[in-house]
PDB file of N, CA and C in Angstrom:
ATOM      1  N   UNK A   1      27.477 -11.099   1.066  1.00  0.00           N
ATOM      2  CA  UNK A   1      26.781 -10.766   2.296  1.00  0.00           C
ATOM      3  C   UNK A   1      25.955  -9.498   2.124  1.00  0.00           C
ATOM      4  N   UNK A   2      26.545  -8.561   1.561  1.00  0.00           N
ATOM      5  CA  UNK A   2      25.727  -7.378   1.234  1.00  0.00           C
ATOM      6  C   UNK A   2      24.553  -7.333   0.613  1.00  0.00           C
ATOM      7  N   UNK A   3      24.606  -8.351  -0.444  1.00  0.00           N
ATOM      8  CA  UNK A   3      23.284  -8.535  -1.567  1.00  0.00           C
ATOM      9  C   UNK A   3      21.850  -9.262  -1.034  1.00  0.00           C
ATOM     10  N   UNK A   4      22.644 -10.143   0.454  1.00  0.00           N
ATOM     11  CA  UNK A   4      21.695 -10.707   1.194  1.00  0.00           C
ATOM     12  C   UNK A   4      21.107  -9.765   2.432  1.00  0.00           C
ATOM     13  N   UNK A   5      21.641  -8.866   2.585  1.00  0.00           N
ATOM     14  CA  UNK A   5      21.709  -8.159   3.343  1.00  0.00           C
ATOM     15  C   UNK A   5      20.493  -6.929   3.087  1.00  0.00           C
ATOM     16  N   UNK A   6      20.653  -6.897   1.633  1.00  0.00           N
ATOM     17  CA  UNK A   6      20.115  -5.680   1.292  1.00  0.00           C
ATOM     18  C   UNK A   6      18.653  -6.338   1.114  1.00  0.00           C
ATOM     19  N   UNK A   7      18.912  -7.834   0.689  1.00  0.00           N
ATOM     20  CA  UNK A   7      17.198  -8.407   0.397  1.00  0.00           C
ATOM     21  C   UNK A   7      16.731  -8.566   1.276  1.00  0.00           C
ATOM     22  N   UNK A   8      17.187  -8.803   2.381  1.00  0.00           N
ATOM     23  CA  UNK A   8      16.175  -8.552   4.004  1.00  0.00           C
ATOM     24  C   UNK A   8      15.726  -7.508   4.473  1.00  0.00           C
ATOM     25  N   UNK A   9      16.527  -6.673   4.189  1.00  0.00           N
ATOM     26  CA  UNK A   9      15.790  -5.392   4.788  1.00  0.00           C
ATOM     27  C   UNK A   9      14.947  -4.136   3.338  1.00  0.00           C
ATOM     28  N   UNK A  10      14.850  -5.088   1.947  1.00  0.00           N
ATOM     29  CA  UNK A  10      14.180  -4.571   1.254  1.00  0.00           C
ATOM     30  C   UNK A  10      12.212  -5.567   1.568  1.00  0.00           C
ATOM     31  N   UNK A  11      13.064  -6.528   1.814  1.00  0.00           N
ATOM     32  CA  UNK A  11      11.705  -7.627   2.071  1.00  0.00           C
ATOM     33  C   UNK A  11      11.365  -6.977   3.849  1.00  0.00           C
ATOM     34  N   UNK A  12      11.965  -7.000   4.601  1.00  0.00           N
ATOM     35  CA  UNK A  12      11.463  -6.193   5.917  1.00  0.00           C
ATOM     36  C   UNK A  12      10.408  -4.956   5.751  1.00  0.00           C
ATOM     37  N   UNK A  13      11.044  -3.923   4.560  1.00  0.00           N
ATOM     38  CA  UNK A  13      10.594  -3.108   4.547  1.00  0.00           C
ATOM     39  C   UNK A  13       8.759  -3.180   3.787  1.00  0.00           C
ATOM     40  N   UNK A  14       8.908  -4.128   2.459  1.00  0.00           N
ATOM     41  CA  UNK A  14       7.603  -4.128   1.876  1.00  0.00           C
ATOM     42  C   UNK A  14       6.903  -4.604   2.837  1.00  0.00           C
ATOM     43  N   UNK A  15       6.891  -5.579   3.656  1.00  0.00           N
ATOM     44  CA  UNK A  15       5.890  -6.253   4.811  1.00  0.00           C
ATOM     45  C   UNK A  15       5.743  -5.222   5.359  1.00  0.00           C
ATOM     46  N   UNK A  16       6.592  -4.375   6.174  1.00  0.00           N
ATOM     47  CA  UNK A  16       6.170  -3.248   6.775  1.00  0.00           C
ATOM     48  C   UNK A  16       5.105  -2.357   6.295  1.00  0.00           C
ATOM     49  N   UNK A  17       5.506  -1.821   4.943  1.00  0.00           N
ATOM     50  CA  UNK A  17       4.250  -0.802   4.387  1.00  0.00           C
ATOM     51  C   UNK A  17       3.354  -1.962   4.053  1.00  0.00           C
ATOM     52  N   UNK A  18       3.378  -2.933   3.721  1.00  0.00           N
ATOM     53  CA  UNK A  18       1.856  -3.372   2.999  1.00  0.00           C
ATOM     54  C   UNK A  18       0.772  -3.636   4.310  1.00  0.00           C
ATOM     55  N   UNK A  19       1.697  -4.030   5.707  1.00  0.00           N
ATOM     56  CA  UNK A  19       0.404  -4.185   6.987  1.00  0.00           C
ATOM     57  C   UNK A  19      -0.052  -2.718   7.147  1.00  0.00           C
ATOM     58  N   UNK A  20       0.715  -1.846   6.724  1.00  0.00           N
ATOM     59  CA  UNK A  20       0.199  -0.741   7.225  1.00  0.00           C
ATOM     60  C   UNK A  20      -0.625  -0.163   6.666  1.00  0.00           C
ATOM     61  N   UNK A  21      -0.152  -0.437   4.955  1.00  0.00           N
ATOM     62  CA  UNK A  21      -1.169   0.059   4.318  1.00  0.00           C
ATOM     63  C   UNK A  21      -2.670  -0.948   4.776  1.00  0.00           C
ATOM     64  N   UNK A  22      -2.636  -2.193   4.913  1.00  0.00           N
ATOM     65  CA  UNK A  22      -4.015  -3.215   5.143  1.00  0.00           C
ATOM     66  C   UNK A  22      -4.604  -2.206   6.287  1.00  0.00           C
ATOM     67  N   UNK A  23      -4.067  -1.940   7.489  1.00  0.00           N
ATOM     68  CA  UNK A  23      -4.123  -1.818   8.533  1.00  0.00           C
ATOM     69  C   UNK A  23      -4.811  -0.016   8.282  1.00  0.00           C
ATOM     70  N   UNK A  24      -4.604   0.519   7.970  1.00  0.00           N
ATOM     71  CA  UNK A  24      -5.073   1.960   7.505  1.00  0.00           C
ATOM     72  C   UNK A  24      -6.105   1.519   6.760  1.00  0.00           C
ATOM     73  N   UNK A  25      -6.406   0.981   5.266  1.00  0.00           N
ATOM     74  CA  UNK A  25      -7.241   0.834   4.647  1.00  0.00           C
ATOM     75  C   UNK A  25      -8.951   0.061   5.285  1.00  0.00           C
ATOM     76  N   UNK A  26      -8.315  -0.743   6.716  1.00  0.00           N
ATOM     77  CA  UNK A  26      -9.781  -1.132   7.453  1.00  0.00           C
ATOM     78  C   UNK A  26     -10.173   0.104   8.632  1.00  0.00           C
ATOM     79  N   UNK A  27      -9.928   0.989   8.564  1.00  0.00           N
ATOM     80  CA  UNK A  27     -10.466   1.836   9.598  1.00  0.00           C
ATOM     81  C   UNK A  27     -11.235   2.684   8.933  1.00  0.00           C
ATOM     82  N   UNK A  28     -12.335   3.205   9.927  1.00  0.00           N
ATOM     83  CA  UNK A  28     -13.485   3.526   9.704  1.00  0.00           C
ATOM     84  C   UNK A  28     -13.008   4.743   8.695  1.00  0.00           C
ATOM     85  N   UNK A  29     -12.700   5.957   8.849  1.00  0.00           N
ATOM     86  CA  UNK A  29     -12.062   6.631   8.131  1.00  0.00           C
ATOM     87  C   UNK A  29     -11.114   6.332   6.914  1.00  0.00           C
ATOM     88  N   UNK A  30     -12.221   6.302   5.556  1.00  0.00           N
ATOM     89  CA  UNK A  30     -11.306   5.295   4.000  1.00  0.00           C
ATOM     90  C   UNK A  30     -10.344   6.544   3.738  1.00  0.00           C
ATOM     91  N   UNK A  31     -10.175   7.855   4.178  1.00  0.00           N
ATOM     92  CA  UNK A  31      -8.748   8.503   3.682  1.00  0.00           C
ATOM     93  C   UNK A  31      -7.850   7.821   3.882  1.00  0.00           C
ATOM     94  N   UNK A  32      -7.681   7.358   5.312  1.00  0.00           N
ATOM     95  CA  UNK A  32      -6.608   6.557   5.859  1.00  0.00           C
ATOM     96  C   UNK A  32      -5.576   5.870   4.689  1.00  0.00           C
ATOM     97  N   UNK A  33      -6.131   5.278   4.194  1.00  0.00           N
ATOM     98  CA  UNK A  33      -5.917   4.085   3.076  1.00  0.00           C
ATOM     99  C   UNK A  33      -5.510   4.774   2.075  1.00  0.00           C
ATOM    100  N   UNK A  34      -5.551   5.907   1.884  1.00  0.00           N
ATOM    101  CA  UNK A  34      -4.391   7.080   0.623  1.00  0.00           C
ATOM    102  C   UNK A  34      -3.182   7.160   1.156  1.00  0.00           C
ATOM    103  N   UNK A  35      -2.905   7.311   2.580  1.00  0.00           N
ATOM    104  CA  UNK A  35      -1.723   7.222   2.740  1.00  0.00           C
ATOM    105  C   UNK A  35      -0.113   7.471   2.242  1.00  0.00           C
ATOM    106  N   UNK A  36      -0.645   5.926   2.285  1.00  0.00           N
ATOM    107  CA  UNK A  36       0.362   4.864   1.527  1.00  0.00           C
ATOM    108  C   UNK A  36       0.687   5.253   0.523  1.00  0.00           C
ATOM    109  N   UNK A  37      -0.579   5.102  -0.842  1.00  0.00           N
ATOM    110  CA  UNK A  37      -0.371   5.285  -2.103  1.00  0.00           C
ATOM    111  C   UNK A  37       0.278   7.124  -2.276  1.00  0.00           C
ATOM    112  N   UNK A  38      -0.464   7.804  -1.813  1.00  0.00           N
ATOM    113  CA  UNK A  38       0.282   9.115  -2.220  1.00  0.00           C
ATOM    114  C   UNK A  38       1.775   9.403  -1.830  1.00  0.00           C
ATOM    115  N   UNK A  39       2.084   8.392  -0.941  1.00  0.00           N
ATOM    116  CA  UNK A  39       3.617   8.358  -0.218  1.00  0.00           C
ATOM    117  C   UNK A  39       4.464   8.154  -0.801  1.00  0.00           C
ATOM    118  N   UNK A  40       4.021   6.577  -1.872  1.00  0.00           N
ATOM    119  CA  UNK A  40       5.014   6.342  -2.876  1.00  0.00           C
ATOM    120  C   UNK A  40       4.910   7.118  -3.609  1.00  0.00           C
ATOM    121  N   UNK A  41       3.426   7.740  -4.451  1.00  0.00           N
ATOM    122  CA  UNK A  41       3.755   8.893  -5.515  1.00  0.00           C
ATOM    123  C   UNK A  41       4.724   9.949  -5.367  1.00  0.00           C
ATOM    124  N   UNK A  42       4.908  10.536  -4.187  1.00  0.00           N
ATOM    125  CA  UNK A  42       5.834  11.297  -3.800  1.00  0.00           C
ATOM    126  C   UNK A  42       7.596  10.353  -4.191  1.00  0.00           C
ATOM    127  N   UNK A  43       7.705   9.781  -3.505  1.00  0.00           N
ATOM    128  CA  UNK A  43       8.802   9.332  -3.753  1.00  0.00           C
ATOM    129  C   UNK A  43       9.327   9.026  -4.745  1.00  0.00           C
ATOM    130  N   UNK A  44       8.446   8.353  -6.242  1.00  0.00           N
ATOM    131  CA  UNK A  44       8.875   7.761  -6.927  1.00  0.00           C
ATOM    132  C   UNK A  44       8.839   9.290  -7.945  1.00  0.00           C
ATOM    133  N   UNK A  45       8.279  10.336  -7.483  1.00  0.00           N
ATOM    134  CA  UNK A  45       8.615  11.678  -7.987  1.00  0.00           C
ATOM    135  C   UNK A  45      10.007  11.846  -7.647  1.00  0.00           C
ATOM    136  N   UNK A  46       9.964  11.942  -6.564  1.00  0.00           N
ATOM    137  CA  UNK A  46      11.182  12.277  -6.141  1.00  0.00           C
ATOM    138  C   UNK A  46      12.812  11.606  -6.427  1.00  0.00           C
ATOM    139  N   UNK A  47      12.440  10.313  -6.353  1.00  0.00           N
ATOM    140  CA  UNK A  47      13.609   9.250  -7.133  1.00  0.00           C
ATOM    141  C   UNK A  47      13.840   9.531  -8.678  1.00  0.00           C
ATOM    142  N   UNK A  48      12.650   9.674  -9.350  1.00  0.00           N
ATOM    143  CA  UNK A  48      12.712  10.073 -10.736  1.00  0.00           C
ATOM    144  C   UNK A  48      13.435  11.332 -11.052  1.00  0.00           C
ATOM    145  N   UNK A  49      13.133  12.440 -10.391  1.00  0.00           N
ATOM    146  CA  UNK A  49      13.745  13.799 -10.618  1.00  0.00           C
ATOM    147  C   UNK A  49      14.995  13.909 -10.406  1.00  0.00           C
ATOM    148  N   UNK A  50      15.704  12.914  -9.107  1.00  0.00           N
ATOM    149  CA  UNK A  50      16.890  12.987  -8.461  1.00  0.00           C
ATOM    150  C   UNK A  50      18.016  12.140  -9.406  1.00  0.00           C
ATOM    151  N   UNK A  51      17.497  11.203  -9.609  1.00  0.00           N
ATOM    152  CA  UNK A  51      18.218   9.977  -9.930  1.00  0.00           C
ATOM    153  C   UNK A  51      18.078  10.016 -12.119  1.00  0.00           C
ATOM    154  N   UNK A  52      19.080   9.741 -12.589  1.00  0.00           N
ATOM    155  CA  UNK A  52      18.887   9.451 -14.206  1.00  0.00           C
ATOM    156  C   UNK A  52      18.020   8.290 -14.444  1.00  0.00           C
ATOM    157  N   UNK A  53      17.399   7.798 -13.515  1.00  0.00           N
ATOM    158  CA  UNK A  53      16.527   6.680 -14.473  1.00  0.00           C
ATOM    159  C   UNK A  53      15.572   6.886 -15.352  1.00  0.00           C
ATOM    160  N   UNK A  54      15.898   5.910 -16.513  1.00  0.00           N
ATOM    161  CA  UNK A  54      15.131   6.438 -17.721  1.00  0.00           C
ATOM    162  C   UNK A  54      13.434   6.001 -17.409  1.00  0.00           C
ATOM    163  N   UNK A  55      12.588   6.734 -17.935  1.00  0.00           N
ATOM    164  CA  UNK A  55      11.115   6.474 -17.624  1.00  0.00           C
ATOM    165  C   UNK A  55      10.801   5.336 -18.216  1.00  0.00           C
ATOM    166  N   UNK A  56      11.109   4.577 -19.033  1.00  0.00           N
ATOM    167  CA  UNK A  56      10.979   3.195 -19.621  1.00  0.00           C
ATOM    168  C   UNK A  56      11.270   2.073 -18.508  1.00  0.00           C
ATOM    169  N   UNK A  57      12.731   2.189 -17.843  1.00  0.00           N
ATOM    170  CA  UNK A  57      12.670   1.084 -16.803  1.00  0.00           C
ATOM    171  C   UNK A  57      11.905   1.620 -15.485  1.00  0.00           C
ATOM    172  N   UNK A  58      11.896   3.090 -15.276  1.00  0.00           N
ATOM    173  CA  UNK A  58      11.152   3.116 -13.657  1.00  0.00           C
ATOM    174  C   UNK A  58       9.309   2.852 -13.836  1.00  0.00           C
ATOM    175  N   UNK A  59       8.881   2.935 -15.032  1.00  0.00           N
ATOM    176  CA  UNK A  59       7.023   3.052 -15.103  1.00  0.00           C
ATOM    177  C   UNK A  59       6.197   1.735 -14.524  1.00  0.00           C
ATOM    178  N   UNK A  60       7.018   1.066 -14.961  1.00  0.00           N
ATOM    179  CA  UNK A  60       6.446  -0.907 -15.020  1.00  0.00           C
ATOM    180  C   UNK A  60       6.435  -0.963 -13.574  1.00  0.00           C
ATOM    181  N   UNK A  61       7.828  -0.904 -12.630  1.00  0.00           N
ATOM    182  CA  UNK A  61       7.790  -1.235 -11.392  1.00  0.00           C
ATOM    183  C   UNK A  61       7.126  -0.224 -10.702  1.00  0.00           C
ATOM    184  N   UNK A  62       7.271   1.438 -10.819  1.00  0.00           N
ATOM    185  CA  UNK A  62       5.831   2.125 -10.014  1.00  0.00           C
ATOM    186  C   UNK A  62       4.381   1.901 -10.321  1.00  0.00           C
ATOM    187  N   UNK A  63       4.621   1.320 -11.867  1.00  0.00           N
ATOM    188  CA  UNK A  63       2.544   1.149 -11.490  1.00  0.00           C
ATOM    189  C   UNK A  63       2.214  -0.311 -11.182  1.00  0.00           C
ATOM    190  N   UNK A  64       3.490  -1.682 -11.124  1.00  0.00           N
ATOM    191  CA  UNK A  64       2.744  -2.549 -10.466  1.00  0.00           C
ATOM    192  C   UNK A  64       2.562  -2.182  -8.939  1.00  0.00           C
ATOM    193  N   UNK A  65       3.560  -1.230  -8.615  1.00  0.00           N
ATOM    194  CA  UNK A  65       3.243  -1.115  -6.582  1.00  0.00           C
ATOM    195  C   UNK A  65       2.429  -0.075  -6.829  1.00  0.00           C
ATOM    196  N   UNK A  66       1.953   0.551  -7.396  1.00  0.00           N
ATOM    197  CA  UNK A  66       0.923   1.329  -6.794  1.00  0.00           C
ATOM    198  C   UNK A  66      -0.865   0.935  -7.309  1.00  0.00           C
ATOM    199  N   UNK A  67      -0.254  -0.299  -8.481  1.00  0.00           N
ATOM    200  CA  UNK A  67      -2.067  -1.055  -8.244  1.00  0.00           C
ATOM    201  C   UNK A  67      -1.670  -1.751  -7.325  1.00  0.00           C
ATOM    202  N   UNK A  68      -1.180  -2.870  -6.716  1.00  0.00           N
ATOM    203  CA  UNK A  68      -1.337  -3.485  -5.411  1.00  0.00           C
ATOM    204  C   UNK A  68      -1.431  -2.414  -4.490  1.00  0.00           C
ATOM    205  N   UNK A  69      -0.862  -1.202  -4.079  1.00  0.00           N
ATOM    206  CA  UNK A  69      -1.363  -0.287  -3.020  1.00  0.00           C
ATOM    207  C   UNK A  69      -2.653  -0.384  -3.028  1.00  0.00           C
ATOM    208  N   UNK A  70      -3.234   0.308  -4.112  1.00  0.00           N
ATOM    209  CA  UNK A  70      -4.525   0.591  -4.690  1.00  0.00           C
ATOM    210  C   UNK A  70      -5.587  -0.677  -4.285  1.00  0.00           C
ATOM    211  N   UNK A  71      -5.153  -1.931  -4.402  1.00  0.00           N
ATOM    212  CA  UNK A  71      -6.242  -2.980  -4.458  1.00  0.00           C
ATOM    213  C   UNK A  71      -6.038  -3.258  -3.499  1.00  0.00           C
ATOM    214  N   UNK A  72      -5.415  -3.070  -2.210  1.00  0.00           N
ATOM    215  CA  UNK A  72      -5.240  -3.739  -0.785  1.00  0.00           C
ATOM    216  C   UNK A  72      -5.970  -2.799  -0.080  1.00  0.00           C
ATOM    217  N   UNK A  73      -6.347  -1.206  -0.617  1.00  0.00           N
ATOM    218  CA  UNK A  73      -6.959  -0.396  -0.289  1.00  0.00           C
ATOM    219  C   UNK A  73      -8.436  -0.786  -0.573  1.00  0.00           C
ATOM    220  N   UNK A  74      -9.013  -1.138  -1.797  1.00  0.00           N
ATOM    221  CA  UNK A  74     -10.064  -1.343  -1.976  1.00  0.00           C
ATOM    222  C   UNK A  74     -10.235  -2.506  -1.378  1.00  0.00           C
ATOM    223  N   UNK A  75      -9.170  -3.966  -1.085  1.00  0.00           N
ATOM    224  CA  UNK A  75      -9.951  -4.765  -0.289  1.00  0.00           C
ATOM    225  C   UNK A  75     -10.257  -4.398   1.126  1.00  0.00           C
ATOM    226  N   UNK A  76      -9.278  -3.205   1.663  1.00  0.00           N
ATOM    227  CA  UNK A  76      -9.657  -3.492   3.108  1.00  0.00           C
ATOM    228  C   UNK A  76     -10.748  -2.241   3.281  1.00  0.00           C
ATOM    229  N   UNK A  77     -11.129  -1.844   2.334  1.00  0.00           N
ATOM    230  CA  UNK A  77     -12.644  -1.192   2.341  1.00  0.00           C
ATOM    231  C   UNK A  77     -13.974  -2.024   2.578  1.00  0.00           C
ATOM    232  N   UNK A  78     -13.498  -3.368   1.456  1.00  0.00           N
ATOM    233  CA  UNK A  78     -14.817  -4.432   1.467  1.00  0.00           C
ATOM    234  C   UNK A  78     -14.413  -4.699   3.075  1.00  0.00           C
ATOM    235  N   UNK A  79     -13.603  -5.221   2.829  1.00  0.00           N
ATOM    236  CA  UNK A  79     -13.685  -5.633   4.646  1.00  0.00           C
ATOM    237  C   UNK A  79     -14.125  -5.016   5.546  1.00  0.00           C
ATOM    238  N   UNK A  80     -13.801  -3.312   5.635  1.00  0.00           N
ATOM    239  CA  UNK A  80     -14.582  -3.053   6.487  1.00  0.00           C
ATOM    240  C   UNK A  80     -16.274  -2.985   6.566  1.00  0.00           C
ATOM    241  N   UNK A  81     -16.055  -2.625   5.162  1.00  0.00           N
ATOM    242  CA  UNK A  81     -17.871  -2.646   5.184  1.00  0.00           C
ATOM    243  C   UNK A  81     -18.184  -3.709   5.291  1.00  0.00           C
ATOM    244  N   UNK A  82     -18.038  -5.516   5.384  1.00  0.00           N
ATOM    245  CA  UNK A  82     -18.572  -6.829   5.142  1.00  0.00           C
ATOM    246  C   UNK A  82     -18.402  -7.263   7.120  1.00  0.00           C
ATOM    247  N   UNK A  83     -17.420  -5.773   7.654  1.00  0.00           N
ATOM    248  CA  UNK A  83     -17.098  -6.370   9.195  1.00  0.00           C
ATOM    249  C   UNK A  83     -18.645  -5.308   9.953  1.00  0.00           C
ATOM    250  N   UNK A  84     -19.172  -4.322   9.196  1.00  0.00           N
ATOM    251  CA  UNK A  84     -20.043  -3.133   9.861  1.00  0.00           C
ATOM    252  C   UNK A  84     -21.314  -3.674   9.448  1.00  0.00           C
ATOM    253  N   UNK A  85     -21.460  -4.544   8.678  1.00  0.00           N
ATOM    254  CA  UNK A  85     -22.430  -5.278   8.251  1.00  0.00           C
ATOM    255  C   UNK A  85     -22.592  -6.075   8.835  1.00  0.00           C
ATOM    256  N   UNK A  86     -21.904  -7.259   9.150  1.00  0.00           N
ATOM    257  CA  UNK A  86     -21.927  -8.220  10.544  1.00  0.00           C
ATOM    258  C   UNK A  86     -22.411  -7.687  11.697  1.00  0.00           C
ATOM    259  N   UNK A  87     -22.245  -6.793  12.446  1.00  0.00           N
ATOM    260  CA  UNK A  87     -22.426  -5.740  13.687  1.00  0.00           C
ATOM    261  C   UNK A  87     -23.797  -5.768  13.548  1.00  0.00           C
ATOM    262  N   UNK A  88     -24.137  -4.901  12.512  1.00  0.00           N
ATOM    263  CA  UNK A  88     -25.471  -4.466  12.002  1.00  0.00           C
ATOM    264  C   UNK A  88     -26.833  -5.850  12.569  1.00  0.00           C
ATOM    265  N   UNK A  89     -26.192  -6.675  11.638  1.00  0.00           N
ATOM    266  CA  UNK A  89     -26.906  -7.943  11.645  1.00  0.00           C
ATOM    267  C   UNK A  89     -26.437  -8.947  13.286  1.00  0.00           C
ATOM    268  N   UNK A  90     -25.835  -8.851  14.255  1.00  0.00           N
ATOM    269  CA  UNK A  90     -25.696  -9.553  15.266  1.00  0.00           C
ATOM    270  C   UNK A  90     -26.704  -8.360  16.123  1.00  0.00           C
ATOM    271  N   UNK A  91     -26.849  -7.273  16.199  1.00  0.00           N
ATOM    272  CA  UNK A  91     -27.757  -6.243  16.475  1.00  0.00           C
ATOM    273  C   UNK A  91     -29.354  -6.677  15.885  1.00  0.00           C
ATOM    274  N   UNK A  92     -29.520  -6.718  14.499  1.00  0.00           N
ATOM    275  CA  UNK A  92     -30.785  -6.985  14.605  1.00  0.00           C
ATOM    276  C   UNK A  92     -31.215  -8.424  15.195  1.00  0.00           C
ATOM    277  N   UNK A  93     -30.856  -9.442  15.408  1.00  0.00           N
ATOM    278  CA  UNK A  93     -30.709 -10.525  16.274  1.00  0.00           C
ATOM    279  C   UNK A  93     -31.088 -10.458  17.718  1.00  0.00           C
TER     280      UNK A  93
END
């Protein structure tokens, strides 16, 4: 029960940051969209310093989450610019 327990609220939690990160990364203001990524850098500082894990098993799993941070950031950049572009163009219309 515990092991199922713990995968719901580890899976609760990534859905949580990744809308938020989407959700930050489309607003007009692109700092927004660092957020996220500098949040985990912090942490996974912080887990690293605290905790004995060797840098061989923690590197692989912080830099695949922090290129998906990274690329959900750059998509919801295109998006915003492909949504201010639409505007633009229902205006010259």
């Amino acid at each position: 029960m515990s092991i199922l327990l713990n995968f719901f609220s580890t899976l609760i939690i990534t859905i949580i940051i990744v809308c938020m990160q989407k959700y930050l990364s489309t607003k007009k203001a692109w700092q927004l969209g660092a957020i996220v990524p500098l949040i985990s850098i912090i942490v996974f500082a912080y887990i690293y310093f605290v905790s004995s894990i060797q840098i061989a098993e923690f590197l692989v799993p912080c830099t695949i989450i922090l290129v998906l941070e990274l690329v959900i950031w750059i998509d919801g950049r295109h998006q915003y610019r492909k949504e201010e572009l639409n505007k633009m163009k229902v205006k010259d219309l």
